[in-house]
C-alpha atoms as a PDB file:
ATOM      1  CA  UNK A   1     110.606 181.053 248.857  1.00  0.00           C
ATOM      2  CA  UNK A   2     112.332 178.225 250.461  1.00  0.00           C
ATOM      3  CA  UNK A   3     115.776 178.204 251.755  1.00  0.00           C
ATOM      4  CA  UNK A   4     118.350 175.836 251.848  1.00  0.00           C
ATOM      5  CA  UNK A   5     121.837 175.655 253.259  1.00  0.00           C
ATOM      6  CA  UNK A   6     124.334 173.077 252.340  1.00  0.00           C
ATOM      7  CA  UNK A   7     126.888 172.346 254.009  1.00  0.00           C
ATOM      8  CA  UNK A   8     129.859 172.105 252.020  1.00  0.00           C
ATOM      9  CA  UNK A   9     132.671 170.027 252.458  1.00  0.00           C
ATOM     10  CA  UNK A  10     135.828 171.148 250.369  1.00  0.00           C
ATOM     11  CA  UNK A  11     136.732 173.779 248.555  1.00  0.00           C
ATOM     12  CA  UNK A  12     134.057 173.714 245.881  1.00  0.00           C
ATOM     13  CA  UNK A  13     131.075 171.490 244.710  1.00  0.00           C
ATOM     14  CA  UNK A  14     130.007 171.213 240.899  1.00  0.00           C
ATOM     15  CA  UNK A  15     126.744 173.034 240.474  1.00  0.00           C
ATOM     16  CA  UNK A  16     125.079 170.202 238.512  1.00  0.00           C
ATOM     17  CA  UNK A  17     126.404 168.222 241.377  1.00  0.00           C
ATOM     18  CA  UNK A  18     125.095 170.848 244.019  1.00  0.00           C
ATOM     19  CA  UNK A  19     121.853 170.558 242.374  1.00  0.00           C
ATOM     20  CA  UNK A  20     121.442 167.143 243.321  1.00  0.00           C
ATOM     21  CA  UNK A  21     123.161 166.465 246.682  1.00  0.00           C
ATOM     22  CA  UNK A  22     120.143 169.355 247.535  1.00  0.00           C
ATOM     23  CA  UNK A  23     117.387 167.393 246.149  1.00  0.00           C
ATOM     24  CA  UNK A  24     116.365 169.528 243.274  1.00  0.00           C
ATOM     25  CA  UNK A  25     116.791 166.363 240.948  1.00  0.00           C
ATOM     26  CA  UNK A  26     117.521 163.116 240.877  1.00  0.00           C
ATOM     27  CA  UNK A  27     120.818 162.823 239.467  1.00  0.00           C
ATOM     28  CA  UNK A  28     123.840 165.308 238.423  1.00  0.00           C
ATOM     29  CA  UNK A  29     122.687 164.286 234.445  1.00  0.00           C
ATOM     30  CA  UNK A  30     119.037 166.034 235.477  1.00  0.00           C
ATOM     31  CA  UNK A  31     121.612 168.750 236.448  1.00  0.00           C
ATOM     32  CA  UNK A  32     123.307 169.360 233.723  1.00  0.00           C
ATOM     33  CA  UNK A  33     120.140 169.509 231.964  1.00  0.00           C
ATOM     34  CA  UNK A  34     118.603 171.832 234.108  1.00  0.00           C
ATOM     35  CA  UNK A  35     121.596 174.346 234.125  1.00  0.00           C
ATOM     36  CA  UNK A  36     121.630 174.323 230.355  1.00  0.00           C
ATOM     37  CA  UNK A  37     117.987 175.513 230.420  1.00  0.00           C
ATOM     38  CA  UNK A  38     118.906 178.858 232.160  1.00  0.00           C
ATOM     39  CA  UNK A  39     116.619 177.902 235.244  1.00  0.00           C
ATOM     40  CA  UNK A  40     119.631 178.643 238.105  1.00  0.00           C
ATOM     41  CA  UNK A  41     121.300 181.442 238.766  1.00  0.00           C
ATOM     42  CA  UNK A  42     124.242 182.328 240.860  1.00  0.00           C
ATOM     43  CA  UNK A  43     124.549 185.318 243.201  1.00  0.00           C
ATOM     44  CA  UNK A  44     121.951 186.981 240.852  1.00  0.00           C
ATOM     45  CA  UNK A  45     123.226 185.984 236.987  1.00  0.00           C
ATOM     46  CA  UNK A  46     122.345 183.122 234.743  1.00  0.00           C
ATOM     47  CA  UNK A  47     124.696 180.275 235.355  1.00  0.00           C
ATOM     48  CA  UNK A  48     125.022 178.374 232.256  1.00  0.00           C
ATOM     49  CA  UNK A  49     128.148 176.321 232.741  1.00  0.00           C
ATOM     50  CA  UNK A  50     127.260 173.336 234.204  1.00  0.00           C
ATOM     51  CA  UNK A  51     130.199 172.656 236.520  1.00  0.00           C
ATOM     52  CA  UNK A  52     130.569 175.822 237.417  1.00  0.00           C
ATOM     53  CA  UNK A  53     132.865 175.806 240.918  1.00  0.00           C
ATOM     54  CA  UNK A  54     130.872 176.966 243.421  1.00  0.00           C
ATOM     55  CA  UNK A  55     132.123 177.823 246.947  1.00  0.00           C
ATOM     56  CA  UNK A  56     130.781 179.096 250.366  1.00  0.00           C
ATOM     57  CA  UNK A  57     129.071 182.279 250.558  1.00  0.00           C
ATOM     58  CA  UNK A  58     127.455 182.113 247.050  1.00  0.00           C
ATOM     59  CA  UNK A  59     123.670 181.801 246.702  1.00  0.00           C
ATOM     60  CA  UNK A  60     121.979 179.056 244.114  1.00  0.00           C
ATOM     61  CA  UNK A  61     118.602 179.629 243.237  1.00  0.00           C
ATOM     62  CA  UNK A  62     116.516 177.923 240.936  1.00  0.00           C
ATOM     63  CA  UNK A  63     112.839 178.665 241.051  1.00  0.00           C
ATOM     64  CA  UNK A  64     111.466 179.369 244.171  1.00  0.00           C
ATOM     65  CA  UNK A  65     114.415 177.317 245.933  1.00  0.00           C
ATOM     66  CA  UNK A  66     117.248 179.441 247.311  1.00  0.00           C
ATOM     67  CA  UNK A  67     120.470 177.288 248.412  1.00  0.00           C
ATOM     68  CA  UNK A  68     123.120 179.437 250.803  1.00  0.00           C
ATOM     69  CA  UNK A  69     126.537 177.279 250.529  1.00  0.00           C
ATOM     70  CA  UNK A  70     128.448 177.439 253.869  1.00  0.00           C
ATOM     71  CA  UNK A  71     131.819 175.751 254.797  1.00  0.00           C
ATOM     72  CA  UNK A  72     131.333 173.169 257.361  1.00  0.00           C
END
């Protein structure tokens, strides 16, 4: 499994949005898209809201990509 961390600057980032400022698609559109197929979970559970607020210290994983949000 491959890990990521983002850095992230704020209080919160989008998840769509989080999806591709990590490089797991090409814009936050393909983001949307891929959230609504159940393919990325949060801390463990099925995220299906696509701007779902996520902060520092949750965990993003879709496939075999995990992404560990920080604060910078």
């Amino acid at each position: 499994m491959q890990t990521v961390e983002f850095d992230l600057e704020g209080e919160y980032v989008e998840l769509n949005q989080l999806l591709k400022l990590a490089g797991l698609c090409d814009s936050g559109g393909a983001g949307k898209q891929i959230v609504a197929s159940g393919a990325v979970s949060v801390d463990g559970n099925v995220e299906l809201r696509k701007t779902a607020k996520i902060r520092a210290g949750q965990v993003v994983r879709l496939d075999d990509v995990e992404i560990r949000v920080v604060q910078r």
